[in-house]
N, C-alpha and C. Protein backbone atom coordinates (compact mmCIF):
# COMPACT_ATOMS: atom_id res chain seq x y z
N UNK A 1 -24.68 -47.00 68.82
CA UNK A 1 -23.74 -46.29 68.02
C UNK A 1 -24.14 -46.31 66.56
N UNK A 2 -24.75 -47.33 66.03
CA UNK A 2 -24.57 -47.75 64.82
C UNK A 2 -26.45 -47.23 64.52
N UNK A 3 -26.65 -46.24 63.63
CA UNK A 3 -27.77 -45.79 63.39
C UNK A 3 -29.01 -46.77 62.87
N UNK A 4 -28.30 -47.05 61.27
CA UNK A 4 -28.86 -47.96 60.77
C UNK A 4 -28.44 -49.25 60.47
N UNK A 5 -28.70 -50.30 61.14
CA UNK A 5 -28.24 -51.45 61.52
C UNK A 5 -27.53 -52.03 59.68
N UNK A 6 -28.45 -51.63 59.47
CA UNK A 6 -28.47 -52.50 57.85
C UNK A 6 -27.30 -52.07 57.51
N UNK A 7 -27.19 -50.75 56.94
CA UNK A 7 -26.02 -50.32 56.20
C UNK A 7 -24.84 -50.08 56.82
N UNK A 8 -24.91 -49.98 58.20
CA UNK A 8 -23.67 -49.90 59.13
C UNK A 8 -22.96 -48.62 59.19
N UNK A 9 -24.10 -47.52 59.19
CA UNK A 9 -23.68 -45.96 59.45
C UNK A 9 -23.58 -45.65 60.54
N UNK A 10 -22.75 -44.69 60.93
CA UNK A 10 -22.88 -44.67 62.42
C UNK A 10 -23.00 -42.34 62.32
N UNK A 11 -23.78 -41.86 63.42
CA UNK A 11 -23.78 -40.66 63.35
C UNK A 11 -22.74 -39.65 63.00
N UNK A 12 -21.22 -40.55 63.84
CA UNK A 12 -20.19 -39.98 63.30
C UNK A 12 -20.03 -40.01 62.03
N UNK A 13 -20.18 -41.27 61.10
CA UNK A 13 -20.47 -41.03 59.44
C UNK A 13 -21.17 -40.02 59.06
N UNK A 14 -22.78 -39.87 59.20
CA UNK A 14 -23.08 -39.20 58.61
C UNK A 14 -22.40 -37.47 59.08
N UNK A 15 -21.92 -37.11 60.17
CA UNK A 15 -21.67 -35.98 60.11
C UNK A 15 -20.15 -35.34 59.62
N UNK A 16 -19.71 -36.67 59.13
CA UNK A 16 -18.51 -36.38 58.11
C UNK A 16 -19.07 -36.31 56.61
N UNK A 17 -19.84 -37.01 56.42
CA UNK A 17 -20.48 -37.20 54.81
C UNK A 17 -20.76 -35.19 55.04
N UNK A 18 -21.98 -35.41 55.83
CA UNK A 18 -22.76 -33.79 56.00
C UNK A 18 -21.17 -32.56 55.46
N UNK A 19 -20.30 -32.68 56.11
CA UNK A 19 -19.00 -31.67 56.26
C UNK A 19 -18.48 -31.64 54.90
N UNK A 20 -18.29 -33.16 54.11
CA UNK A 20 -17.63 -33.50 53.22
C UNK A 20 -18.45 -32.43 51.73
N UNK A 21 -19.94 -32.93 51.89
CA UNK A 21 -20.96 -32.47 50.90
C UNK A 21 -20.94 -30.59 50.93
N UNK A 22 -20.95 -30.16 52.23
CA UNK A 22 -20.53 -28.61 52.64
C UNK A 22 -19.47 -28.67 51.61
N UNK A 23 -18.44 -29.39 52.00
CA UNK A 23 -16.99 -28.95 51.31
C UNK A 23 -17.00 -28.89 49.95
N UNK A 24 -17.79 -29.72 49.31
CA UNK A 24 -17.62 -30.20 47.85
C UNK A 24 -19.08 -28.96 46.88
N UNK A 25 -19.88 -28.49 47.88
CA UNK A 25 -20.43 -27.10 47.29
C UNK A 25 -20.11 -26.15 47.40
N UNK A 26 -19.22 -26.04 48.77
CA UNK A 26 -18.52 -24.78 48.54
C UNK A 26 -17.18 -24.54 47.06
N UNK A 27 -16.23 -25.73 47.04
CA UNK A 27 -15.53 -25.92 46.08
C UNK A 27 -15.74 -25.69 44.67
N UNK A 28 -17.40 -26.22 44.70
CA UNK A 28 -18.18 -26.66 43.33
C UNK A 28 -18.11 -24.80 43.32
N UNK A 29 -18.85 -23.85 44.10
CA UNK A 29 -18.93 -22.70 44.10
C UNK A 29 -18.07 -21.52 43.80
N UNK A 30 -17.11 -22.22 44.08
CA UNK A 30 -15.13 -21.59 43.85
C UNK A 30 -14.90 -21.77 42.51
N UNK A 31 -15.36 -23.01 41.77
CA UNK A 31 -14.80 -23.06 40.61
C UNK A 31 -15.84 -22.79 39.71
N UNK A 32 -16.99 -22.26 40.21
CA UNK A 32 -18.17 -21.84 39.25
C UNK A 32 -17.82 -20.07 39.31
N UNK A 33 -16.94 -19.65 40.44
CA UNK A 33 -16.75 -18.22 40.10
C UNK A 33 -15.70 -18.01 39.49
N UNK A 34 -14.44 -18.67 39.50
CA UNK A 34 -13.21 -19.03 38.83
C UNK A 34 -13.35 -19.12 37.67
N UNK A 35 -14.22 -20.14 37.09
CA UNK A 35 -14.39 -20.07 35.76
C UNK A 35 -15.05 -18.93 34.77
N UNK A 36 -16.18 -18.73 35.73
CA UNK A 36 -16.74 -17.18 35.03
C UNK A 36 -15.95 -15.49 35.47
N UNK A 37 -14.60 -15.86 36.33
CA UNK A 37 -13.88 -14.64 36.41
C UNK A 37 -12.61 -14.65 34.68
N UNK A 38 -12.54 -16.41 34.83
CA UNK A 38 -11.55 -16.61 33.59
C UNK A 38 -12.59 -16.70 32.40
N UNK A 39 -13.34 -16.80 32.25
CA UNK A 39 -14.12 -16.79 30.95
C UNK A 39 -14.39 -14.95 30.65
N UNK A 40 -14.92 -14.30 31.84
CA UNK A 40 -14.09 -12.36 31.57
C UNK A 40 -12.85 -11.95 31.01
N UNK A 41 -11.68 -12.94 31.51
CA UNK A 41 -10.67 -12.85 31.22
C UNK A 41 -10.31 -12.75 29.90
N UNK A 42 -10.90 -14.25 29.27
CA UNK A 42 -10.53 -14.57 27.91
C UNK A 42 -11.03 -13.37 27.12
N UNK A 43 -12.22 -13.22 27.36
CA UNK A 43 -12.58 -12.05 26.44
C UNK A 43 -11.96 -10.83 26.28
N UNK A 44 -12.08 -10.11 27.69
CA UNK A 44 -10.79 -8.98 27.84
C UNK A 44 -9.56 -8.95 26.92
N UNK A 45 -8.61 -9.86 27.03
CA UNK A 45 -7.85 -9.95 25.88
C UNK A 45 -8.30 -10.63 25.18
N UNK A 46 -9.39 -11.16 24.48
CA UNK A 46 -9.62 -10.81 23.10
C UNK A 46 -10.33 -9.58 22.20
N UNK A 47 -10.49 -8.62 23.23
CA UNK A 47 -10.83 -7.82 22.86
C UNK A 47 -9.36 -6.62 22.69
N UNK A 48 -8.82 -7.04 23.56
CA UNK A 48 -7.10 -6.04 23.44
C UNK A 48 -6.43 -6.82 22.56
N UNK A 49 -7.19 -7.82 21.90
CA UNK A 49 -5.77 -8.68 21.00
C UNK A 49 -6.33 -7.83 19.94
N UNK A 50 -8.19 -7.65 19.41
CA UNK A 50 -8.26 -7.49 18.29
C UNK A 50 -7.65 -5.40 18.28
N UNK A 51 -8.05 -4.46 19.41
CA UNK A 51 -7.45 -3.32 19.15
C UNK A 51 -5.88 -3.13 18.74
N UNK A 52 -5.48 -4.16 19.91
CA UNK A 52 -3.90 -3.59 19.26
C UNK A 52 -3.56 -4.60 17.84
N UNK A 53 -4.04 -5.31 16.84
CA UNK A 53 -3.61 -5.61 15.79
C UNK A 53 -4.83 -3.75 14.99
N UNK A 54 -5.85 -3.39 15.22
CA UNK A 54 -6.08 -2.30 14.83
C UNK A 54 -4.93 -1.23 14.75
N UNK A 55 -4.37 -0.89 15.75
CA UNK A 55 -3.57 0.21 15.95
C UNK A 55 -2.07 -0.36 15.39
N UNK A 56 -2.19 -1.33 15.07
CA UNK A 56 -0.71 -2.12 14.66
C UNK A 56 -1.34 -1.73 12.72
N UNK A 57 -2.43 -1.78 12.51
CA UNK A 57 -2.76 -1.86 11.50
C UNK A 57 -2.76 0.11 11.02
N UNK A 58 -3.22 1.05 11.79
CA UNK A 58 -2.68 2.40 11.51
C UNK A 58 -1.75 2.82 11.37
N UNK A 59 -0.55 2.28 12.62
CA UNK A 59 0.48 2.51 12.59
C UNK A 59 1.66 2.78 11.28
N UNK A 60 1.29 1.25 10.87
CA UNK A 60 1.75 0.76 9.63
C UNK A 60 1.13 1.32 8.34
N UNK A 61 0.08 1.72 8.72
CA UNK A 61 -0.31 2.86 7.26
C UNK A 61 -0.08 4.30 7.26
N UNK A 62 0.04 4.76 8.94
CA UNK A 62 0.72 6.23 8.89
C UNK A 62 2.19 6.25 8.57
N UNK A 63 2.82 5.04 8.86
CA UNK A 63 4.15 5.05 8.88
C UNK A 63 4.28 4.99 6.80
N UNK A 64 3.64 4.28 6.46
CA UNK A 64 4.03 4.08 5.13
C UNK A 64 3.72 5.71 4.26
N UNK A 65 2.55 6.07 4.54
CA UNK A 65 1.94 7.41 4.78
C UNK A 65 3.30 8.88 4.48
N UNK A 66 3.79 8.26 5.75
CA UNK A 66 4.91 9.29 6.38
C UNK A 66 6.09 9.01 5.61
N UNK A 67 6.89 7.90 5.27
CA UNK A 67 7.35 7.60 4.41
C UNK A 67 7.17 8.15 2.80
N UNK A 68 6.35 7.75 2.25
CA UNK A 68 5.79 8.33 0.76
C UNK A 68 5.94 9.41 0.84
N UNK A 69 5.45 10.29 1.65
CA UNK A 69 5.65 11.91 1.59
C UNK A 69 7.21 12.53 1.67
N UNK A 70 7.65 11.93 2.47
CA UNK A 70 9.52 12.01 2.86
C UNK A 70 10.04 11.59 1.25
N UNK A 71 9.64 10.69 0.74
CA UNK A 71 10.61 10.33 -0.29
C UNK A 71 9.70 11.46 -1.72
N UNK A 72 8.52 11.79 -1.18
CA UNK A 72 8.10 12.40 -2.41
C UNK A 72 8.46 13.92 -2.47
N UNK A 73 8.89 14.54 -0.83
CA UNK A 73 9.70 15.95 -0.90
C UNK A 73 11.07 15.54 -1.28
N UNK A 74 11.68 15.03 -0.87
CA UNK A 74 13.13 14.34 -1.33
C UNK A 74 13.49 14.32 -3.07
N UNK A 75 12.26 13.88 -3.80
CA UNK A 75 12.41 13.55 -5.04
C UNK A 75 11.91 15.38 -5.41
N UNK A 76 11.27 16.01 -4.93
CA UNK A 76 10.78 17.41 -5.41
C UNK A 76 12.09 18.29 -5.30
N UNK A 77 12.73 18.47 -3.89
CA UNK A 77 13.60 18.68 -3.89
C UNK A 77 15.14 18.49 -4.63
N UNK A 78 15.27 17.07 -5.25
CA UNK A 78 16.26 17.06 -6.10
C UNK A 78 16.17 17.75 -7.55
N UNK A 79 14.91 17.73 -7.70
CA UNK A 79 14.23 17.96 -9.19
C UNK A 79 14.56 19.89 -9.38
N UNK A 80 14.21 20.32 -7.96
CA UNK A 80 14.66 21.65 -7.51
C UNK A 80 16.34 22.23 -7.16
N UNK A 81 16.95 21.12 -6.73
CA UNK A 81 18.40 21.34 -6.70
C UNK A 81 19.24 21.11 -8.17
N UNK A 82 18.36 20.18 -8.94
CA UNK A 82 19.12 19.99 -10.48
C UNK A 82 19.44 21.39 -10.96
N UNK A 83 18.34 22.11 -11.39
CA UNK A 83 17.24 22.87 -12.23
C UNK A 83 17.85 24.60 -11.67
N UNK A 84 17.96 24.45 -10.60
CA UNK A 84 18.99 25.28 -9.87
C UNK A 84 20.20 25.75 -10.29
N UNK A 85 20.93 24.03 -9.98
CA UNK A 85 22.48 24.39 -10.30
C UNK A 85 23.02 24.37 -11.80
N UNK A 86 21.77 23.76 -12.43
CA UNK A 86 21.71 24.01 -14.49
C UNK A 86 21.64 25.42 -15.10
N UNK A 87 21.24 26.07 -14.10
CA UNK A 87 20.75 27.33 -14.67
C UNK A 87 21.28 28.35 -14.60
N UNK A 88 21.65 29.26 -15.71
CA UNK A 88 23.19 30.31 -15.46
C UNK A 88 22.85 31.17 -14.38
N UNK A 89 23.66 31.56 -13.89
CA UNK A 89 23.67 32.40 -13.23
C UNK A 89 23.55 34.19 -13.89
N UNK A 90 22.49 35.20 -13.11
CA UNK A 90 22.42 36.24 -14.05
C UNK A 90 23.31 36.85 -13.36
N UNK A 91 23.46 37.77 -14.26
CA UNK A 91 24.40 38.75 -13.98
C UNK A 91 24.38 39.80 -12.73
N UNK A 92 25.04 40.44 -11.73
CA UNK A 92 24.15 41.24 -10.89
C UNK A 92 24.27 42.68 -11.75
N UNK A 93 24.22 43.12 -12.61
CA UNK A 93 23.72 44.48 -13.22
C UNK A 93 22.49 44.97 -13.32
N UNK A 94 22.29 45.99 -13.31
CA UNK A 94 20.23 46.33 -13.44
C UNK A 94 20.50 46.98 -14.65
N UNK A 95 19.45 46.37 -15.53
CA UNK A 95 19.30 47.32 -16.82
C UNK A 95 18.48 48.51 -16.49
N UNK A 96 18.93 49.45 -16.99
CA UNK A 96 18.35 50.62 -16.87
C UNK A 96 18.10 50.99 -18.84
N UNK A 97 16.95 51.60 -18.99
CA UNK A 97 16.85 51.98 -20.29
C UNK A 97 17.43 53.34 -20.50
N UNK A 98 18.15 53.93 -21.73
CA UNK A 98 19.23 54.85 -21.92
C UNK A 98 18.24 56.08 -21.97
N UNK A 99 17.21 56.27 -22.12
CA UNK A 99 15.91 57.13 -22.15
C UNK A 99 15.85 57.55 -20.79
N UNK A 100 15.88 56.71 -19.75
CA UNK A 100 15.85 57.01 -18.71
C UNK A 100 16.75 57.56 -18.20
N UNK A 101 18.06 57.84 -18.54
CA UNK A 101 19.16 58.02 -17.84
C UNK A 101 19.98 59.18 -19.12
N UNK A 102 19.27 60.29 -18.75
CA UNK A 102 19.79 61.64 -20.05
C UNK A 102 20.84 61.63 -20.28
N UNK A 103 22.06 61.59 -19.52
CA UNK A 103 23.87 61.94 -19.62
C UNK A 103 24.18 60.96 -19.67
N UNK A 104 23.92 59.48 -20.01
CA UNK A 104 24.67 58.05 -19.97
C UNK A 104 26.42 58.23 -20.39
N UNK A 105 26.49 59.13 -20.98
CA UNK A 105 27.69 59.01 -21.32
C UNK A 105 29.02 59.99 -20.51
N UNK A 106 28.24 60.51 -19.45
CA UNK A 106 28.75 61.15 -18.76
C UNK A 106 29.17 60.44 -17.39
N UNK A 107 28.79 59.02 -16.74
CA UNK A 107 28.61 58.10 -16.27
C UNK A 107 29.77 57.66 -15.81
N UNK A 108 30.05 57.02 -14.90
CA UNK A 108 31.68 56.62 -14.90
C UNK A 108 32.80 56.82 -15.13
């Protein structure tokens, strides 16, 4: 039973060691693809961390963008509603020159 007298192995040992060593390269193999599926990972989002602070970074300059222009028609526009309602109103008559119009006094 006992293979090697000395060390006191017996065949059934070694063909558990044999199963055990299978087990522990296949494992070793699991976590050598595991790690290089999560080391893809990390990168992936670090690559979506750095775009969306990009597009977080447009956003915020079209928006300010869009803003400035809103408050800069806003301010054109008041400058246009002052200037408007300051200003007399003309008369609705048409001048006509009296040269032009032979009988003026025959008129009305």
């Amino acid at each position: 039973m006992t293979d090697d007298p000395a060390s006191g192995t017996t065949d059934q040992d070694k063909v558990t060691l044999a199963q055990l060593q299978n087990k522990l390269s296949e494992s070793q193999r699991r976590c050598l693809t595991i790690y290089a599926v999560c080391e893809e990972s990390v990168e992936t989002s670090q690559k979506l961390h750095r775009r969306c602070i990009q597009a977080e970074r447009k956003l915020k300059t079209m928006t300010s963008l869009f803003l400035f222009s809103v408050l800069i028609n806003l301010v054109l526009m008041g400058f246009c509603l002052h200037f408007i309602q300051r200003s007399p109103t003309p008369s609705p008559s048409i001048y006509i020159p009296e040269r032009m119009i032979p009988h003026i006094d025959q008129v009305g």
